[in-house]
Structure formats: structure tokens, C-alpha cells
Protein backbone atom coordinates (compact mmCIF):
# COMPACT_ATOMS: atom_id res chain seq x y z
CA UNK A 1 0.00 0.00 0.00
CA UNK A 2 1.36 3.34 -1.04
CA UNK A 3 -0.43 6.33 0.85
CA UNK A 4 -0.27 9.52 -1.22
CA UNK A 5 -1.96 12.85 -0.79
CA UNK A 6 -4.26 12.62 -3.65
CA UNK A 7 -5.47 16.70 -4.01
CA UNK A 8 -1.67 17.00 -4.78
CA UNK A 9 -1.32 18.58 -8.64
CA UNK A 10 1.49 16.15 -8.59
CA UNK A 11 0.02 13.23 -7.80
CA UNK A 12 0.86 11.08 -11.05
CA UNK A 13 4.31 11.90 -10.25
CA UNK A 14 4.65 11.27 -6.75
CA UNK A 15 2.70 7.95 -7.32
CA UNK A 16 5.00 6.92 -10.45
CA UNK A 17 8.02 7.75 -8.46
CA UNK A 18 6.80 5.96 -5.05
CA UNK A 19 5.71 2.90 -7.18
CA UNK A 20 9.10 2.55 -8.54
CA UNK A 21 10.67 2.75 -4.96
CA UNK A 22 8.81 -0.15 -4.20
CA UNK A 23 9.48 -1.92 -7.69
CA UNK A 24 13.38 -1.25 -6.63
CA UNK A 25 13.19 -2.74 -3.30
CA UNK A 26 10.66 -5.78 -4.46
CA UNK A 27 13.43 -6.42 -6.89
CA UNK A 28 16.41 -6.83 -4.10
CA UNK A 29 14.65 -8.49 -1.32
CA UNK A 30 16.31 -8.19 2.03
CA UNK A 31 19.28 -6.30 -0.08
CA UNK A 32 17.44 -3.31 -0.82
CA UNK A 33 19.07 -0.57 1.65
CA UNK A 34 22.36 -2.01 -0.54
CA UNK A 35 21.27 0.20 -3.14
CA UNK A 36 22.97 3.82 -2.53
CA UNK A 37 20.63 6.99 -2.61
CA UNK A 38 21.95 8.76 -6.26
CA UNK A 39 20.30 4.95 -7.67
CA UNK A 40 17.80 4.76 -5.82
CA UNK A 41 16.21 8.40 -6.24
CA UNK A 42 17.49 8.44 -9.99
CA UNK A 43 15.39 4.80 -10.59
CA UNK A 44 12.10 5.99 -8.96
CA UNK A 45 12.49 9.95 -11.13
CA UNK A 46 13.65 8.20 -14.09
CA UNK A 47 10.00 6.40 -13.88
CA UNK A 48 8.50 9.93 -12.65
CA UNK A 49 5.64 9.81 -15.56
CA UNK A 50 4.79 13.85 -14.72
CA UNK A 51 8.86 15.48 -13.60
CA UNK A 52 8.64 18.46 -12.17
CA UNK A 53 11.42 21.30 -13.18
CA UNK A 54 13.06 21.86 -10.09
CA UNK A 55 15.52 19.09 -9.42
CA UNK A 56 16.87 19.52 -13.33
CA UNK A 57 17.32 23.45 -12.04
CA UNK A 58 19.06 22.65 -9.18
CA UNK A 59 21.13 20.25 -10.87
CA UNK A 60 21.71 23.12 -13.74
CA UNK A 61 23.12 24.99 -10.75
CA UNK A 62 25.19 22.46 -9.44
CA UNK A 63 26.66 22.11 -12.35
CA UNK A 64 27.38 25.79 -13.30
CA UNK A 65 28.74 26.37 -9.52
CA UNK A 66 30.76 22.61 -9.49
CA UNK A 67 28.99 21.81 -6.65
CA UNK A 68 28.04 17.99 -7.61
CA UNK A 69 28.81 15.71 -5.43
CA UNK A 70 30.84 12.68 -5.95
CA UNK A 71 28.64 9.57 -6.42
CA UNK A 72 31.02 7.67 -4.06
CA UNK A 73 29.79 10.11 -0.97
CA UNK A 74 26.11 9.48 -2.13
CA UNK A 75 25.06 5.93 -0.47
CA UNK A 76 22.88 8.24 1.38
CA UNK A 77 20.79 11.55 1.48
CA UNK A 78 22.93 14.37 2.02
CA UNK A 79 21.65 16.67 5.43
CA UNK A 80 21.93 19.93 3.57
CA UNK A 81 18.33 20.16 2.20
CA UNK A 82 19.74 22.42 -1.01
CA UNK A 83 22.35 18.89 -1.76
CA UNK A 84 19.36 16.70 -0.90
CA UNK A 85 17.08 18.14 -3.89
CA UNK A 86 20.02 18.45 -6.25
CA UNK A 87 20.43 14.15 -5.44
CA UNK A 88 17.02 13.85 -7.17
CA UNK A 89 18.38 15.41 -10.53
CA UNK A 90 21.56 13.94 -10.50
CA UNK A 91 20.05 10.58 -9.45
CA UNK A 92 18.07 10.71 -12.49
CA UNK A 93 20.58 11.68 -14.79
CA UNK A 94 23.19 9.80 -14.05
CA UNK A 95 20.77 6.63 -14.38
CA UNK A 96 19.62 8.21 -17.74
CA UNK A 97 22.50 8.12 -19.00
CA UNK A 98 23.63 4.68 -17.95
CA UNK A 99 19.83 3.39 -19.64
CA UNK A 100 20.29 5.26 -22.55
CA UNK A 101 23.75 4.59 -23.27
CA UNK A 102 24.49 0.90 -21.78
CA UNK A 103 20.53 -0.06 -22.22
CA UNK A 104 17.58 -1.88 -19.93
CA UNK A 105 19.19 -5.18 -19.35
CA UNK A 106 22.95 -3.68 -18.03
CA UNK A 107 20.65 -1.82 -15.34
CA UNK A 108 18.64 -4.82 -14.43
CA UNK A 109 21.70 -7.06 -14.18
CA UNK A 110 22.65 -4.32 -11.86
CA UNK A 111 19.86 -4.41 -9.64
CA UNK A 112 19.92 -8.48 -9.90
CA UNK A 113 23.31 -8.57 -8.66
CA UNK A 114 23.05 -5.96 -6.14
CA UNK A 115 20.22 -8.11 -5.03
CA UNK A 116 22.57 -10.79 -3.94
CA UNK A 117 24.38 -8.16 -1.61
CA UNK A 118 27.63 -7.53 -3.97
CA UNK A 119 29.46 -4.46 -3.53
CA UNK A 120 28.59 -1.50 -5.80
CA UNK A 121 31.62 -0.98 -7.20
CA UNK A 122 32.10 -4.68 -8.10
CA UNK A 123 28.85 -4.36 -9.91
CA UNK A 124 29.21 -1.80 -11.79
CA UNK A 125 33.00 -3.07 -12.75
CA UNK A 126 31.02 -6.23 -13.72
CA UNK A 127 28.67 -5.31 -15.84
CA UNK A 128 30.24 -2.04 -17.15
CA UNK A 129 33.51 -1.79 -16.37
CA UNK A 130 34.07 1.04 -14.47
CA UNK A 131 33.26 1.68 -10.87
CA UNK A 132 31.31 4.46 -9.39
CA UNK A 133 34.14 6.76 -9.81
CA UNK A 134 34.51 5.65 -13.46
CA UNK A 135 30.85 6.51 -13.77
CA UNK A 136 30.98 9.72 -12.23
CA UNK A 137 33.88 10.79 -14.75
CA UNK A 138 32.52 9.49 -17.70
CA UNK A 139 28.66 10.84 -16.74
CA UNK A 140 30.40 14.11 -15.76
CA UNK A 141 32.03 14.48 -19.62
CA UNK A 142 28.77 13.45 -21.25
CA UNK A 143 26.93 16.48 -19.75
CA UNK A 144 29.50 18.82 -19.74
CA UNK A 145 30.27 19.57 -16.43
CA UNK A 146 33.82 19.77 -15.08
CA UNK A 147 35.73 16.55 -14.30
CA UNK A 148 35.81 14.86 -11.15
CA UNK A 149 38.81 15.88 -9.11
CA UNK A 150 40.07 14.25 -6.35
CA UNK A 151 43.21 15.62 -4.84
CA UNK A 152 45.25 12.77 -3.27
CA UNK A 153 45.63 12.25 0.19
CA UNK A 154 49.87 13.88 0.43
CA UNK A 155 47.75 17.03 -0.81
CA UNK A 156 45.04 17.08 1.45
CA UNK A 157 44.97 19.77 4.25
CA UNK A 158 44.24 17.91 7.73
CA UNK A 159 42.75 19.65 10.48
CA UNK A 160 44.82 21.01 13.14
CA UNK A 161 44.65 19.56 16.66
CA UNK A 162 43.18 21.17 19.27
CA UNK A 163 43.67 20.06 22.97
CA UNK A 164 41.00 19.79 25.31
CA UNK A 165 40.40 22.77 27.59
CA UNK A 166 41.52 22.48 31.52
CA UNK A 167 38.05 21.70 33.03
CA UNK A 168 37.45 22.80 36.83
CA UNK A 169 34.38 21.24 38.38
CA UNK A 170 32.52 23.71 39.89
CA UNK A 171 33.38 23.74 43.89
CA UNK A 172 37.03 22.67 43.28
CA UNK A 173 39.73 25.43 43.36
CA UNK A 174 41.93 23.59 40.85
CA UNK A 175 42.10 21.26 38.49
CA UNK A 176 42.00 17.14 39.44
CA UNK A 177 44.20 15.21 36.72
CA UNK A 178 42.81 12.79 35.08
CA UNK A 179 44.24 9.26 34.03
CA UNK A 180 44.97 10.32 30.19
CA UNK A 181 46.05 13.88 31.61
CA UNK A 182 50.10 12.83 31.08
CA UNK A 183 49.42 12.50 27.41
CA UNK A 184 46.89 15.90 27.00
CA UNK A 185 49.15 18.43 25.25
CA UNK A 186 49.09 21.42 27.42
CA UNK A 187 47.38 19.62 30.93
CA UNK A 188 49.02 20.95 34.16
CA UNK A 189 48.75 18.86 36.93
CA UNK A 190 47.60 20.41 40.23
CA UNK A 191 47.04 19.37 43.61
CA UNK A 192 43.25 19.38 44.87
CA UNK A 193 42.54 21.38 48.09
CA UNK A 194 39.63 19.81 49.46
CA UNK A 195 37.23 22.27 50.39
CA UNK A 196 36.15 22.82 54.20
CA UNK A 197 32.73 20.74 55.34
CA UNK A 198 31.33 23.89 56.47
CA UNK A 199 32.21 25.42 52.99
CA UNK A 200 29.37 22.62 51.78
């Protein structure tokens, strides 16, 4: 059963798209929260029968700005809300272009596969020979958006390390060391005064 709001002017839509969600996860069984978000979403909007303009804007802006998002950190819905709409564009297009190009029965040997609880990237090497980062790149130059770029990790800026602050509990004069407190960068030891019982 597949509740919708019916007085919706989308209501095809959101019924076509729902319908396929459950097509998707009727498909894989017990393996269906295998399948990441950018194939999930882009299934059930590929089989949208009434598409709505806003996720192919958002993904037009994505685009223009580089802000898509590599389909390896897509298994699942991004918290920014702005990121989360843009999935539903890029979902779609990136499995339009893997149905259009590779055809129906690549994607359903995909979903068969996947169904036995294989590895994405295994999957896709399988049956297409490239893994989602191959897929990314090669979707990426077939809509003209910049390449994928991936800095390695000698380049990458790490965070610097802050230590923890010097914590006083509140009715103690100084600090108390704890057990870890002769490796904390920057922890003084102290002696405790115990405080008076009439100071209670």
C-alpha cells in the first residue's frame, strides 16, 4: 500500500516515483538498503511519468557552480536540504545516462546482482567496467560539467589539533588530573585542596 496525498497537482508523479521505490526494493529483497541513494532516487524519477522542473534546475546549478557531489559520498541523502534536492536530478541523470547509453538489461543485471548483496563498485565493474568513480567521470564528460577531481591524500589539508580545555568542576579550586592527563598536550597537573565541610 502506497499512501499519497491525492489533491496533490502532482500526484501522477509522486505515485509513479513511489511505485518505482517499491518496484526497486521488491526487486532486491532483504538487499534493498544495498542500493545507494543517487540509484535509488534516480530509478524511482527516471519512472517519474509527470517530472517536475526543479531538481533539473538545481542540478543546472550544481553544475554551473561545481557543486556535484561525488557519487562515491552518495550511499545516502545528504543533510543539507539544497544537496538533498540536487540528489534527485543527478540521481536521475546519471541513471539516464547509464539506460540510454548501456541499455535496460545492463541496469537490471545491476539491480539483480546488487540483489545478492555484492558491492557496488564490483557491480558496476562487472557489468560495465568502471566503478562508481569511473561513472561519475565518464557521466560528468557526457553532460558537460567539469571533471571529477580528487586531490590525493599527500595534498590534502588535515585539520589542526586542538587540545581539550583544563576543566574545573565547579566547587574545586583547581584542576584534578585525570588518568589520560600525562598524554593531553598542554594539561598541568595540580594538587586538589579539598574544600572545608562547612564550605558545603
Amino acid at each position: 500500500v502506497i499512501l499519497v496525498l491525492g489533491d496533490s497537482s502532482k500526484v501522477e508523479g509522486v505515485s509513479s516515483h513511489e511505485v518505482v521505490h517499491y518496484l526497486v526494493y521488491e526487486a532486491l529483497g532483504g538487499a534493498g538498503a544495498l542500493v545507494p541513494v543517487w540509484l535509488n532516487e534516480g530509478l524511482a524519477e527516471y519512472g517519474n511519468t509527470d517530472p517536475g522542473v526543479s531538481y533539473d534546475t538545481y542540478l543546472a546549478i550544481a553544475i554551473a557552480r561545481d557543486q556535484l557531489m561525488p557519487l562515491t559520498s552518495l550511499n545516502t541523502m545528504p543533510g543539507d536540504p539544497q544537496a538533498a534536492v540536487t540528489v534527485y536530478g543527478q540521481g536521475r541523470s546519471v541513471v539516464g545516462y547509464l539506460i540510454e547509453n548501456y541499455g535496460v538489461a545492463k541496469m537490471q543485471s545491476l539491480l539483480r546482482d546488487l540483489g545478492k548483496g555484492l558491492n557496488i563498485d564490483s557491480v558496476l565493474m562487472n557489468i560495465y567496467g568502471f566503478d562508481r568513480m569511473g561513472l561519475d567521470s565518464e557521466w560528468r564528460a557526457y553532460i558537460g560539467a567539469i571533471p571529477l577531481s580528487l586531490a590525493p591524500v599527500s595534498e590534502r589539508v588535515l585539520p589542526t589539533p586542538v587540545p581539550w580545555p583544563t576543566i574545573v568542576p565547579f566547587g574545586m579550586a583547581t584542576a584534578t588530573p585525570g588518568p589520560d592527563s600525562t598524554r593531553t598536550p598542554g594539561f598541568v597537573a595540580a594538587a586538589v585542596t579539598p574544600l572545608a565541610a562547612d564550605a558545603l
